[in-house]
N, C-alpha and C. Protein backbone atom coordinates (compact mmCIF):
# COMPACT_ATOMS: atom_id res chain seq x y z
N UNK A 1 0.81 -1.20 0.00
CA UNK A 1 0.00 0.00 0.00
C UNK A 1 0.86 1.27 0.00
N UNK A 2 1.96 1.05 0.99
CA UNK A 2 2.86 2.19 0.77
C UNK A 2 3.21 2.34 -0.51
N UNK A 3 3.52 2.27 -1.55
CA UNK A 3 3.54 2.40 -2.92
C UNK A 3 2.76 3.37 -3.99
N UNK A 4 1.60 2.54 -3.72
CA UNK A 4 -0.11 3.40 -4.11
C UNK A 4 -0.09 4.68 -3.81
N UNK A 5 0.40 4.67 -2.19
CA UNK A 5 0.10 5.93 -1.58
C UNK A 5 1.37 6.85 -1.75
N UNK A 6 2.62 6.23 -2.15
CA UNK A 6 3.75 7.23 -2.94
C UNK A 6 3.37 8.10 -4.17
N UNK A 7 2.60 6.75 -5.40
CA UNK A 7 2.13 7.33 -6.61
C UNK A 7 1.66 8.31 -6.59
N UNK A 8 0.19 8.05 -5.40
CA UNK A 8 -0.64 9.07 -5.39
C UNK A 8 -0.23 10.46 -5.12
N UNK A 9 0.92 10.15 -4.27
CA UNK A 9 1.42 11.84 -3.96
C UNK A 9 2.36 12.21 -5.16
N UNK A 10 3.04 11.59 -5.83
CA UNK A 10 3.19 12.10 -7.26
C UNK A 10 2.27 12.19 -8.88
N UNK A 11 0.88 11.79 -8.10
CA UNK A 11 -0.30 11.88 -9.33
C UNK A 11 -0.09 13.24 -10.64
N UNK A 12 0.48 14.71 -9.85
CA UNK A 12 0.65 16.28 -10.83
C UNK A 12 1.93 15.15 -11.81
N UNK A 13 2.95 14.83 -11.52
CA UNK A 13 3.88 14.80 -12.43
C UNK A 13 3.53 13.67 -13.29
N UNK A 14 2.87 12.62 -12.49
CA UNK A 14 2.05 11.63 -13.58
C UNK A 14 1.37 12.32 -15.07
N UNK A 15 0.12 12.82 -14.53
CA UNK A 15 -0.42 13.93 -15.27
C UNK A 15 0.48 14.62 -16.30
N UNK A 16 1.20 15.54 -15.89
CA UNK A 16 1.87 15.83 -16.79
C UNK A 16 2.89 15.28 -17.44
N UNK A 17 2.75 13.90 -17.73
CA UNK A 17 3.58 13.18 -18.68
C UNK A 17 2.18 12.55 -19.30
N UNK A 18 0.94 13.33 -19.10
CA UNK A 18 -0.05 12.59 -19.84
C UNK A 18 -0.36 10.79 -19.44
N UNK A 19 -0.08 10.57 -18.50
CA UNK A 19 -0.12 9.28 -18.01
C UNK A 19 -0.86 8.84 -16.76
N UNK A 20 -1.88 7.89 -16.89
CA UNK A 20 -2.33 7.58 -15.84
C UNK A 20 -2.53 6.52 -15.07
N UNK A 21 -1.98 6.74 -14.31
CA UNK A 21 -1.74 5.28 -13.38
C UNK A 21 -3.17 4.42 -13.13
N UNK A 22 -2.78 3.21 -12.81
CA UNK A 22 -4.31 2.38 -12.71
C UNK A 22 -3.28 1.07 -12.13
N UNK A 23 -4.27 0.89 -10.51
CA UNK A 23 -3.74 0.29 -9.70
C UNK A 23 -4.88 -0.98 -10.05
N UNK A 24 -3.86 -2.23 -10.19
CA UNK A 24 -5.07 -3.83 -10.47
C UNK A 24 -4.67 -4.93 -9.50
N UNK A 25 -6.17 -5.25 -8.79
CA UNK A 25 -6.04 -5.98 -7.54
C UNK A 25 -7.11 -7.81 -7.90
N UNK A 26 -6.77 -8.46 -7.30
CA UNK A 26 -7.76 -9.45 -7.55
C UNK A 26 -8.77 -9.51 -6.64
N UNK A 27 -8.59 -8.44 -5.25
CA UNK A 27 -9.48 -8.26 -4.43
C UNK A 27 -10.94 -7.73 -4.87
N UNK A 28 -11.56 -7.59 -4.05
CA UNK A 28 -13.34 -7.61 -4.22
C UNK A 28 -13.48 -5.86 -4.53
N UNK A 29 -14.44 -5.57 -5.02
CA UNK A 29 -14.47 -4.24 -5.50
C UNK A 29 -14.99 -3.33 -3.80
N UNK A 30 -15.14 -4.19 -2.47
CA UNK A 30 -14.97 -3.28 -1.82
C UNK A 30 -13.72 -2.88 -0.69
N UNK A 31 -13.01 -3.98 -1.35
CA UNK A 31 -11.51 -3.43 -1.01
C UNK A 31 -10.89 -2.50 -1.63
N UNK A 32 -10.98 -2.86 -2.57
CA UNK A 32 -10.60 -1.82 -4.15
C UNK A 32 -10.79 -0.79 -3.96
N UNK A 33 -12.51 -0.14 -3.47
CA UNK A 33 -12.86 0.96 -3.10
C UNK A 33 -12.06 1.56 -1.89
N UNK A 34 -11.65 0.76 -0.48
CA UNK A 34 -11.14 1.02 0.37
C UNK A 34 -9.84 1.50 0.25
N UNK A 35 -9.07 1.05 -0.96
CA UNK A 35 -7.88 1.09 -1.08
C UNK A 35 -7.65 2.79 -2.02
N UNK A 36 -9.00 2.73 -3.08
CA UNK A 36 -9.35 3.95 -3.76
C UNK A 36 -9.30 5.32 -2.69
N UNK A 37 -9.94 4.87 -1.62
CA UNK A 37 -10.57 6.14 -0.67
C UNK A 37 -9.53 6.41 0.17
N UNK A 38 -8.96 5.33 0.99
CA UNK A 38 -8.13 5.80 2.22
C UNK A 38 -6.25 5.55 1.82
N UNK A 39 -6.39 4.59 0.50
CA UNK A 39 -4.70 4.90 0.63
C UNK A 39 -4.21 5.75 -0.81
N UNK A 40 -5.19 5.91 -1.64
CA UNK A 40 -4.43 7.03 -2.51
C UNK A 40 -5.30 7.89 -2.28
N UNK A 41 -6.14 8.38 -1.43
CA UNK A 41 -6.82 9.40 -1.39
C UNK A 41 -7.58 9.70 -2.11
N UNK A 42 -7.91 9.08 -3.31
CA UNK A 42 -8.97 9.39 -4.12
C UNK A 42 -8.14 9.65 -5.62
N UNK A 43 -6.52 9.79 -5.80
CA UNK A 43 -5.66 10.16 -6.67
C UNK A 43 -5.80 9.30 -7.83
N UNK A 44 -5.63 7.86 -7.63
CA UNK A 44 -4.95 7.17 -8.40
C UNK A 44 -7.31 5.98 -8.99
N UNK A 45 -6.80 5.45 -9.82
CA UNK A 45 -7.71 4.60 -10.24
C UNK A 45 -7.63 3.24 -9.72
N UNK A 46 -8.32 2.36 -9.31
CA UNK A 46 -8.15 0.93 -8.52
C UNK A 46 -8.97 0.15 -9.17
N UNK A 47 -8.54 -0.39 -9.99
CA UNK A 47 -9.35 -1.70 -10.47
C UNK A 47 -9.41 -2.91 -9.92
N UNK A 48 -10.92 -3.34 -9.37
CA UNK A 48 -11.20 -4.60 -8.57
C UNK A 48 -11.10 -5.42 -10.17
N UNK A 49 -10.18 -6.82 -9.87
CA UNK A 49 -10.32 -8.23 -10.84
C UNK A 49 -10.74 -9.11 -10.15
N UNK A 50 -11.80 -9.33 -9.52
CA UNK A 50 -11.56 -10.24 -8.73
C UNK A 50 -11.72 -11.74 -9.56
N UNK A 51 -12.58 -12.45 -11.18
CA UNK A 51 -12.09 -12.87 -11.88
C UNK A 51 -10.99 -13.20 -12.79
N UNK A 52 -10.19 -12.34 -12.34
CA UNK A 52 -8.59 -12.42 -12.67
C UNK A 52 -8.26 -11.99 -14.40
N UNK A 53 -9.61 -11.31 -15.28
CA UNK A 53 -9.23 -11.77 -16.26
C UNK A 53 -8.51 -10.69 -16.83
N UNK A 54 -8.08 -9.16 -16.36
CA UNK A 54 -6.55 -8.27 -17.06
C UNK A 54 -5.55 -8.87 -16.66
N UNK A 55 -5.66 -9.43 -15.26
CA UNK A 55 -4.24 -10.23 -14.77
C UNK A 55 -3.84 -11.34 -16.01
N UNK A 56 -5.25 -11.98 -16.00
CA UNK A 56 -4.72 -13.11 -16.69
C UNK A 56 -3.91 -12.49 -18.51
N UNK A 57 -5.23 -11.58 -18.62
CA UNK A 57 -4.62 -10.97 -20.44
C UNK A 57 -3.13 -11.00 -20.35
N UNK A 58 -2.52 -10.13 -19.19
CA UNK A 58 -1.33 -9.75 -19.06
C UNK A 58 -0.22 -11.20 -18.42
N UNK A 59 -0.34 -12.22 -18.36
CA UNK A 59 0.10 -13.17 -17.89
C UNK A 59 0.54 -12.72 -16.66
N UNK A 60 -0.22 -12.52 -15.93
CA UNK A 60 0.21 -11.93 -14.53
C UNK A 60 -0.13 -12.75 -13.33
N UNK A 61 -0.87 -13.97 -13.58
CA UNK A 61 -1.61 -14.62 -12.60
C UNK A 61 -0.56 -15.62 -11.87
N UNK A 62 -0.47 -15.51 -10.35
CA UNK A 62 0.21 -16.86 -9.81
C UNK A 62 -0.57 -17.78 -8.99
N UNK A 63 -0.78 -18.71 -9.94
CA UNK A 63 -1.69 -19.37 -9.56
C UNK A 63 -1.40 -20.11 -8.09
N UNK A 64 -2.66 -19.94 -7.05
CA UNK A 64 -1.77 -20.53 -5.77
C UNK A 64 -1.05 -19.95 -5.00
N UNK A 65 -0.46 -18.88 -5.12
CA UNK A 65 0.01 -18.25 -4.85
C UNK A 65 0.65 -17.70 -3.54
N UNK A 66 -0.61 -17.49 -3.02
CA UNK A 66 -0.77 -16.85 -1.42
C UNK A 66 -1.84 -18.03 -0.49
N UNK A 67 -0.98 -18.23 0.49
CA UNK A 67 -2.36 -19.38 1.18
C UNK A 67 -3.57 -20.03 0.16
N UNK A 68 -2.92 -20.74 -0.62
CA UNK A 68 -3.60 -21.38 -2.08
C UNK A 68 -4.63 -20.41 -2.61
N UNK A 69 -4.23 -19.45 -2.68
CA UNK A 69 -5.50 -18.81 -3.33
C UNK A 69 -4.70 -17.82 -4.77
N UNK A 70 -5.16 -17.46 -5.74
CA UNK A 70 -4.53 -17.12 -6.87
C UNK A 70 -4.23 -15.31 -6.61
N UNK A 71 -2.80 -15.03 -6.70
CA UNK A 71 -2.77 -13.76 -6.74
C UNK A 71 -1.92 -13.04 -7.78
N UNK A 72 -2.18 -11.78 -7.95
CA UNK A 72 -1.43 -11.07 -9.17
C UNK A 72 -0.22 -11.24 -9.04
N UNK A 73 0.77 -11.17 -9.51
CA UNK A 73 2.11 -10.81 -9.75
C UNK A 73 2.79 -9.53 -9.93
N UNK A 74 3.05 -9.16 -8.78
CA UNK A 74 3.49 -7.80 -8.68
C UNK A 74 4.35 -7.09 -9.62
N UNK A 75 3.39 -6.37 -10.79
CA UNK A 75 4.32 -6.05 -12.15
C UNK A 75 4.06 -4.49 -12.10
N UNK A 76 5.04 -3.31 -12.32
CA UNK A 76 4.78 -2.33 -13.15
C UNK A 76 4.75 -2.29 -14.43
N UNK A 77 3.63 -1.57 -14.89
CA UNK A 77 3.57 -1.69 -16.68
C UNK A 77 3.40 -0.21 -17.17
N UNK A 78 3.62 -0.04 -18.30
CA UNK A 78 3.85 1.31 -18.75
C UNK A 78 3.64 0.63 -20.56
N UNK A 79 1.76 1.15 -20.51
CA UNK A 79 0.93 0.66 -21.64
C UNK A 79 0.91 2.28 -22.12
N UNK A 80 1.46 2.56 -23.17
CA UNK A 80 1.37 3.43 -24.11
C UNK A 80 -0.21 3.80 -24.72
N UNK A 81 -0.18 4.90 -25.50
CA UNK A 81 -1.68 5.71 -25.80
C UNK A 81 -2.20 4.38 -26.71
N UNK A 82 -1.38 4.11 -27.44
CA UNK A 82 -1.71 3.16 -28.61
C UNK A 82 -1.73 2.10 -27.84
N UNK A 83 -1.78 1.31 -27.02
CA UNK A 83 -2.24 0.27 -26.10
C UNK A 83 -0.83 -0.57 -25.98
N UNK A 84 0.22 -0.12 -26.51
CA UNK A 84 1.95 -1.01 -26.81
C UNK A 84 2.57 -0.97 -25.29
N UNK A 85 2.39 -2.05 -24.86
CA UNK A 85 3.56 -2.21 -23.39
C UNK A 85 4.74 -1.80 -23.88
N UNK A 86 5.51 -0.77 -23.45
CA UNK A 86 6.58 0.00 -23.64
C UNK A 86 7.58 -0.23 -22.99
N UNK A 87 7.12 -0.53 -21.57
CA UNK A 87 8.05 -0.86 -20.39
C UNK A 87 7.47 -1.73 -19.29
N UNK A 88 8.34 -2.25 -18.54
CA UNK A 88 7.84 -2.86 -17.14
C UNK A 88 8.61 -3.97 -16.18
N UNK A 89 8.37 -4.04 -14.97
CA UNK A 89 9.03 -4.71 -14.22
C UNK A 89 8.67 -5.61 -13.54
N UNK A 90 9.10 -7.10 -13.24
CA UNK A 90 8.23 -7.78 -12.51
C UNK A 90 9.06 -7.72 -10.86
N UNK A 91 8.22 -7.46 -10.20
CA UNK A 91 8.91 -7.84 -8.50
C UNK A 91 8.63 -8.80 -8.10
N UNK A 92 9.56 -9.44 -7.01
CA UNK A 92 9.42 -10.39 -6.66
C UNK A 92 9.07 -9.98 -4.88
N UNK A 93 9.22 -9.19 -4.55
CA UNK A 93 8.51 -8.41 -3.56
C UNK A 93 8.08 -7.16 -3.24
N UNK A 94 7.46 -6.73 -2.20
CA UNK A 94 7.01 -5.30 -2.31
C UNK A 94 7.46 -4.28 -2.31
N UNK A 95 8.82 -4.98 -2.32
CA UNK A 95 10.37 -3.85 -1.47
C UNK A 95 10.77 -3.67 -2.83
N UNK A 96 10.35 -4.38 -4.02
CA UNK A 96 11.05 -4.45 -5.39
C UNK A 96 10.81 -3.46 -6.55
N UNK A 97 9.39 -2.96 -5.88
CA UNK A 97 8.18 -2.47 -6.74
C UNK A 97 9.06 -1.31 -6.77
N UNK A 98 9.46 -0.56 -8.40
CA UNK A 98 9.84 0.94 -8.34
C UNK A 98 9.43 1.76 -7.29
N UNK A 99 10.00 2.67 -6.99
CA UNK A 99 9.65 3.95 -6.47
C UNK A 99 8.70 4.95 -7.81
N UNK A 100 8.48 6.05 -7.31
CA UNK A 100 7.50 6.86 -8.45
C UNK A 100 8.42 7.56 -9.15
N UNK A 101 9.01 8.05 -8.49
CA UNK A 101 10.76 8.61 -9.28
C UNK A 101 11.13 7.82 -10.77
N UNK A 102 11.40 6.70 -10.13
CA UNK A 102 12.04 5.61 -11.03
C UNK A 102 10.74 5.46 -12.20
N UNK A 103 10.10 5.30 -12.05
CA UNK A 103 8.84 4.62 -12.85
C UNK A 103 8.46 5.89 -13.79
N UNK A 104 8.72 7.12 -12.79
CA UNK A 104 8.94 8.31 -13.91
C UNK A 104 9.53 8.85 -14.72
N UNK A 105 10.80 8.40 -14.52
CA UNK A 105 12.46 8.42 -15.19
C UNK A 105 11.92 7.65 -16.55
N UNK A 106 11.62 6.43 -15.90
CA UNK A 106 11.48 5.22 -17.37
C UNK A 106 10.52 5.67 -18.06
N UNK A 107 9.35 6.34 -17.81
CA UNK A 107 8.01 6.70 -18.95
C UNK A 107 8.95 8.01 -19.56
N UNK A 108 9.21 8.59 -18.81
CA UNK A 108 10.56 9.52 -19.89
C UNK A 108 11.05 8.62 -20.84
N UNK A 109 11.77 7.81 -20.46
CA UNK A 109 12.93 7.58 -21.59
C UNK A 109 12.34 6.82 -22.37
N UNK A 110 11.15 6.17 -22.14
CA UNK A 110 10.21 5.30 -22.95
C UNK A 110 9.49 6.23 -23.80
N UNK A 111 8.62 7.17 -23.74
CA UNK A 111 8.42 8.24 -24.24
C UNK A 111 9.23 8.35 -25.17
N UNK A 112 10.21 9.20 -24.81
CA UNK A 112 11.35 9.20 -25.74
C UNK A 112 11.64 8.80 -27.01
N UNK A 113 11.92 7.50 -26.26
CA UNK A 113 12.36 6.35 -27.21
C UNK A 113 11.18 6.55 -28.41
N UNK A 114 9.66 6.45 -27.89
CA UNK A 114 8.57 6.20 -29.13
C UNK A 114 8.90 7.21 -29.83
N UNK A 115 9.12 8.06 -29.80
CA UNK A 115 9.37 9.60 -30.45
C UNK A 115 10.18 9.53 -31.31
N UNK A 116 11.43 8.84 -30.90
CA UNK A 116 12.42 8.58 -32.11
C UNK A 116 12.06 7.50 -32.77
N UNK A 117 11.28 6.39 -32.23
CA UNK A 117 11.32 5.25 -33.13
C UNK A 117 10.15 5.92 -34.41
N UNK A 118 9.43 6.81 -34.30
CA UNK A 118 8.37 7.26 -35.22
C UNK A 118 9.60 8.05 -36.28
N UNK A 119 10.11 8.96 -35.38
CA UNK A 119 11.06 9.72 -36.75
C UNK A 119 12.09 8.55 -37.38
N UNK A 120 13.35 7.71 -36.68
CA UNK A 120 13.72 7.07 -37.35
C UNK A 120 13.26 6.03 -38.09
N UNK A 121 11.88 5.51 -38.07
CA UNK A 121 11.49 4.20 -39.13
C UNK A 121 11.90 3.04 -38.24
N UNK A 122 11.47 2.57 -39.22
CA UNK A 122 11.68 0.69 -38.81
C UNK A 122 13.09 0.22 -38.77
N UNK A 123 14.24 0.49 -39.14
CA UNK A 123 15.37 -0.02 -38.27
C UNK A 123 15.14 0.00 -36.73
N UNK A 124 14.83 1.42 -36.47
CA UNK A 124 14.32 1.36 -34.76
C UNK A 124 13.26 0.13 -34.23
N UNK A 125 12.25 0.60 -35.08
CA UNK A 125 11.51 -0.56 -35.07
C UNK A 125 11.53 -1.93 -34.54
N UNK A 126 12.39 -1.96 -35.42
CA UNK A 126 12.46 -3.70 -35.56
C UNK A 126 13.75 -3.90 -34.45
N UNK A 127 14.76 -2.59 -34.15
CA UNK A 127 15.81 -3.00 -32.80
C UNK A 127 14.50 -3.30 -31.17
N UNK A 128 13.75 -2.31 -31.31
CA UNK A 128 13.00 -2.21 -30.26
C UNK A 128 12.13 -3.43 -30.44
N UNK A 129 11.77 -3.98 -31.42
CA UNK A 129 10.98 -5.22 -30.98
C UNK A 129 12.05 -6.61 -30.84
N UNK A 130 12.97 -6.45 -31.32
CA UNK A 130 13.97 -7.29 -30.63
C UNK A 130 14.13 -7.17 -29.12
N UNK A 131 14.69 -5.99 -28.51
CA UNK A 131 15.26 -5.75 -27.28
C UNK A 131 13.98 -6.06 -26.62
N UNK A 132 12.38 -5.82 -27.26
CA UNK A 132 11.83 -6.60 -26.32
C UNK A 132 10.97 -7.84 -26.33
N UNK A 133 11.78 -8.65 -27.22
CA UNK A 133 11.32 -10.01 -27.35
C UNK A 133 12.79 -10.32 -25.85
N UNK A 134 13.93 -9.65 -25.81
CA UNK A 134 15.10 -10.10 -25.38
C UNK A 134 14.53 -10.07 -23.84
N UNK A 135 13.60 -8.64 -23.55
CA UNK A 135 13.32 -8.45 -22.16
C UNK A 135 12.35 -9.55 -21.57
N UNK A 136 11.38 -9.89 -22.78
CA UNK A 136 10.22 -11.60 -22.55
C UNK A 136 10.75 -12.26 -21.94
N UNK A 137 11.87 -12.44 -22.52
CA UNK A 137 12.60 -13.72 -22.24
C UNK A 137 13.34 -13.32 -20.47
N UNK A 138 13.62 -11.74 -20.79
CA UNK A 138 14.40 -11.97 -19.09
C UNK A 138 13.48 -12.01 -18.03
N UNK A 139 11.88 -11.22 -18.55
CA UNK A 139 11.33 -11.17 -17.85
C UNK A 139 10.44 -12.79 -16.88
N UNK A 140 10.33 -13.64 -17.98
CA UNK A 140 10.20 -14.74 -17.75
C UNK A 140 10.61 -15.35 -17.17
N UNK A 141 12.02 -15.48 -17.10
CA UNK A 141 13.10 -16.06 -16.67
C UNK A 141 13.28 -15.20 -15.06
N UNK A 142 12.92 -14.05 -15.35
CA UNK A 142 12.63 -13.61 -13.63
C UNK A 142 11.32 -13.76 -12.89
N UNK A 143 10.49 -14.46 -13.46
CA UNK A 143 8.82 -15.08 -12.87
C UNK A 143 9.28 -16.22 -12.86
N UNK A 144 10.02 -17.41 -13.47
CA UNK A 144 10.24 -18.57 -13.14
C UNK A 144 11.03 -18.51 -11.97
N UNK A 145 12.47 -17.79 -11.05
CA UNK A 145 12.47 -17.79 -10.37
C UNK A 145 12.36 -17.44 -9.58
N UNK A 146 11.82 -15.82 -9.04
CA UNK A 146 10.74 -15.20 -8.19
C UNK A 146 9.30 -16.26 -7.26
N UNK A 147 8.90 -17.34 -8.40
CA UNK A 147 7.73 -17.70 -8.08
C UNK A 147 8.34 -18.96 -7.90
N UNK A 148 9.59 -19.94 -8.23
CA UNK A 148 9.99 -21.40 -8.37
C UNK A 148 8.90 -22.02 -9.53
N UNK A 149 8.90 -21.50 -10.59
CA UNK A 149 7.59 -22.01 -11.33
C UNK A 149 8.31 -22.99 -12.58
């Protein structure tokens, strides 16, 4: 929760990178709400899953997880206007999860990056969909052992 409630106090600089955070829980929509009201203050957006199914879109689900019950996988994502995952991180604990700083640094340089990949063309292109077929793979490879899966 401490996290949420970091974002939320950096919600203006969010904003002005045109970006909006959206916090996704598998909890019940009146936790969700609880979490909406008293730990970002009303700042940030909280989406109840409690069917799991953006977790699941996003391969985010660990199944079993927590006292056998299925929980998200603690990921930052950074989904572009055009709907393109640009960036993101998987933690393996809560201590792992960016800071808002950090997570703001990267939508910069991610930003960025789209900016040039539009002016330079598809050489960029096609480097950036390499580097992140390369990150799939690390990222994977850091959910297989984060989770022992």
């Amino acid at each position: 929760m401490k996290q949420l409630r970091e974002f939320a106090q950096h919600k203006r600089e969010f904003d002005d990178l045109n970006t909006r955070v959206v916090g996704i829980s598998v909890d019940d929509v009146r936790h969700a709400h609880q979490v909406w009201d008293k730990t970002t203050d009303r700042q940030l957006t909280i989406l109840s899953d409690p069917d799991r199914r953006v977790i699941k879109t996003y391969g985010l689900l660990h199944a079993k997880g927590h006292e056998g019950g299925d929980i998200a996988i603690r990921t930052t994502l950074f989904i572009d206007g055009q709907g393109i995952m640009r960036w993101w991180l998987v933690s393996s604990t809560a201590m792992d999860i960016p800071k808002a700083q950090e997570t703001l640094k990267r939508i910069r340089e991610t930003s960025s990056t789209a900016r040039n990949e539009k002016a330079w063309g598809d050489n960029t292109l096609n480097y950036q969909r390499a580097a992140g077929r390369a990150q799939d793979q690390k990222a994977e490879a850091q959910l297989e052992s984060a989770f022992d899966l």
